[in-house]
Protein backbone atom coordinates (compact mmCIF):
# COMPACT_ATOMS: atom_id res chain seq x y z
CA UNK A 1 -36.85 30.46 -14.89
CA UNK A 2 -37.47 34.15 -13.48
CA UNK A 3 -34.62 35.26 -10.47
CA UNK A 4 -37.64 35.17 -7.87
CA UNK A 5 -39.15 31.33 -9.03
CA UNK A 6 -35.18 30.29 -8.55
CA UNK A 7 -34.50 31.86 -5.16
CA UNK A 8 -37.67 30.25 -4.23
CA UNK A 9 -36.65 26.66 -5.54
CA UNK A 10 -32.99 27.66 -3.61
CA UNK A 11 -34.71 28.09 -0.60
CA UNK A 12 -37.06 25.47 -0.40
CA UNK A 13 -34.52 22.75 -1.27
CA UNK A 14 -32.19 24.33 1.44
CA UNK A 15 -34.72 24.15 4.21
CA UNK A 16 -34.96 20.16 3.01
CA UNK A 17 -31.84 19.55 2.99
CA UNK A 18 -30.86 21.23 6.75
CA UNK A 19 -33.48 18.53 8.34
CA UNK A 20 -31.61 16.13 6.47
CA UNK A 21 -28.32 17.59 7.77
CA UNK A 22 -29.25 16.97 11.24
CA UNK A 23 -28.97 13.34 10.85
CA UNK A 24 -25.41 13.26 9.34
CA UNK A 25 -22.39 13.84 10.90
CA UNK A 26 -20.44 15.80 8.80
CA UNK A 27 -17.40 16.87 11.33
CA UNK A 28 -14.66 13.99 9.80
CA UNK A 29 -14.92 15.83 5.94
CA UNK A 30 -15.02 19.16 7.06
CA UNK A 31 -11.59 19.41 6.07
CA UNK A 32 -9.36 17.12 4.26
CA UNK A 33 -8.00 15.53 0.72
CA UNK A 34 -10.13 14.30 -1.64
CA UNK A 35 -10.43 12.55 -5.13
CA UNK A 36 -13.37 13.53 -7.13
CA UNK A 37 -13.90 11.62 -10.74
CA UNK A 38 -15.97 11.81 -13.33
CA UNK A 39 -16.01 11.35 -17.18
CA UNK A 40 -14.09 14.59 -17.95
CA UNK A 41 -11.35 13.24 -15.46
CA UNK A 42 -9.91 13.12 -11.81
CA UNK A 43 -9.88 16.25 -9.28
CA UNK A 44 -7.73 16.34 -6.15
CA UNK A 45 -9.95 18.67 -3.65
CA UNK A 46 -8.17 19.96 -0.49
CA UNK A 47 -9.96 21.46 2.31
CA UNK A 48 -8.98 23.64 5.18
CA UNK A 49 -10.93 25.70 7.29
CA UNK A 50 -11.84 28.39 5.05
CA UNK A 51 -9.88 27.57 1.59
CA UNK A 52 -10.21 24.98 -0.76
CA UNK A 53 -7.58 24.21 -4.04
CA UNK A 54 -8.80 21.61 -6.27
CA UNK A 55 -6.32 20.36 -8.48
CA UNK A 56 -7.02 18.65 -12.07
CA UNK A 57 -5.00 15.79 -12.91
CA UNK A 58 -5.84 15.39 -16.75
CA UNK A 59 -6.40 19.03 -17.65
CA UNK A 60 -3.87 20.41 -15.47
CA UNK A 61 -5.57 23.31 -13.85
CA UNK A 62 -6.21 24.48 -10.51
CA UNK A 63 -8.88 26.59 -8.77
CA UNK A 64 -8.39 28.62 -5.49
CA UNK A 65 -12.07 28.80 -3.44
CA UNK A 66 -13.01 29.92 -0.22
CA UNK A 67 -15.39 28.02 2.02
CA UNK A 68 -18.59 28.93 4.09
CA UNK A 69 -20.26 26.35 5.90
CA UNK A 70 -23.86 27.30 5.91
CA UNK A 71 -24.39 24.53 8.59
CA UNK A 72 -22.87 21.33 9.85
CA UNK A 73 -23.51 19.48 6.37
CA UNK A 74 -23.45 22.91 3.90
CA UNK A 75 -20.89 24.43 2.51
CA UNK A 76 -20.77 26.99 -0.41
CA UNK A 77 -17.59 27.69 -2.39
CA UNK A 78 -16.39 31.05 -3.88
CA UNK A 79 -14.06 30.85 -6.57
CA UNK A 80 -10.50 33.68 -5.97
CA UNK A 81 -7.83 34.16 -7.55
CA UNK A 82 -5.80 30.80 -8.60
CA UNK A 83 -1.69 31.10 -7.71
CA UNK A 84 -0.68 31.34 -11.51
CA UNK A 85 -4.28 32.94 -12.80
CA UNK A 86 -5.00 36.59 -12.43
CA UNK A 87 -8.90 35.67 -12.45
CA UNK A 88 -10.91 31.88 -11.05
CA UNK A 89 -11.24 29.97 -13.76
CA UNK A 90 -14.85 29.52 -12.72
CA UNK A 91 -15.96 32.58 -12.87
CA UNK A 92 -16.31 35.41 -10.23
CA UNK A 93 -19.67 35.30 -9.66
CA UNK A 94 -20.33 31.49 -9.39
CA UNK A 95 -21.04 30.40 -6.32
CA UNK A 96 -21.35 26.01 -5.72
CA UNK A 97 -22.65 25.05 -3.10
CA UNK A 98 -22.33 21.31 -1.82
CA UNK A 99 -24.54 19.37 1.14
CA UNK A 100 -23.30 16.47 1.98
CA UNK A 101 -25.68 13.77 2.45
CA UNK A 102 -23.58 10.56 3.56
CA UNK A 103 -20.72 10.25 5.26
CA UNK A 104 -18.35 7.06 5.19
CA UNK A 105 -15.00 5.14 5.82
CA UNK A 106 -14.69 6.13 2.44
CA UNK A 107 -15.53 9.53 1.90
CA UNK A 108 -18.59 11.19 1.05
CA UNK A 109 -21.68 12.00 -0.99
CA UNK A 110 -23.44 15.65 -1.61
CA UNK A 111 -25.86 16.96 -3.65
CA UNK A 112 -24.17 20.10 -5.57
CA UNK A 113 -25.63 22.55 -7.44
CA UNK A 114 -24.83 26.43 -8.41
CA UNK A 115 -25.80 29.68 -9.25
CA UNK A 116 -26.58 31.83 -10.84
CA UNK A 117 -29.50 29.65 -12.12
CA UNK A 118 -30.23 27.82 -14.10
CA UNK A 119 -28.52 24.38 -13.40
CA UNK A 120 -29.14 20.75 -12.31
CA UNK A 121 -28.81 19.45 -8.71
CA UNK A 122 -26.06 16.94 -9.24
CA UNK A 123 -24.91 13.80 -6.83
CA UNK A 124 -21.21 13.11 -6.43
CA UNK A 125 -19.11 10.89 -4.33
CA UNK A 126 -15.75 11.88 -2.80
CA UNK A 127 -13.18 9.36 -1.78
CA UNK A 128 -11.21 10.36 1.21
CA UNK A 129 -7.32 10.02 0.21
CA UNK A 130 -4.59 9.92 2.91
């Protein structure tokens, strides 16, 4: 997929999912702890403001990101420097960005994908933790 076709697909699927956005309130996961699992293992997320450290409990790593909300439901994460790293594990130029679609007593669900392209929109579901 070309740069241009992929900024394209970016933008279309952004302007979909701010209608969406208007009909969730996102306010109570702004910031927070999380608990994010999958198959490759669990991933304590905590969110500020403007930083988030998420925290793998089987691999034992952590990554250092900073937070922009593109809206009340967007958010895109940049990955910085990690306490004990001298570079983000991720990768300086990644860039994730996450839009939460449902919001519950239990935590939440977003679509996440990121660039640079090419990748897969994925769905995941974050349990608030206290």
């Amino acid at each position: 997929m070309t740069t241009a076709k992929a900024l394209i697909l970016a933008s279309l699927t952004m302007g979909a999912l701010s209608a969406s956005a208007q009909l969730t309130d996102c306010s109570a996961v702004r910031t927070g702890r999380f608990l994010y699992e999958n198959e490759l293992g669990n991933t304590i997320i905590d969110r500020g403001d403007d930083e988030q450290l998420e925290t793998a409990l089987t691999e034992v790593w952590e990554e250092r990101l900073r937070v922009e909300w593109v809206d009340g439901c967007t958010y895109s994460l940049y990955p910085t420097p990690a306490p004990k790293d001298d570079k983000p594990r991720l990768g300086q130029d990644l860039i994730v960005t996450t839009h939460i679609i449902e919001v519950n007593e239990l935590g939440y669900s977003a679509k996440v994908w990121w660039s640079p392209p090419p990748c897969d929109t994925l769905t995941l579901h974050y349990k608030r933790l206290p």
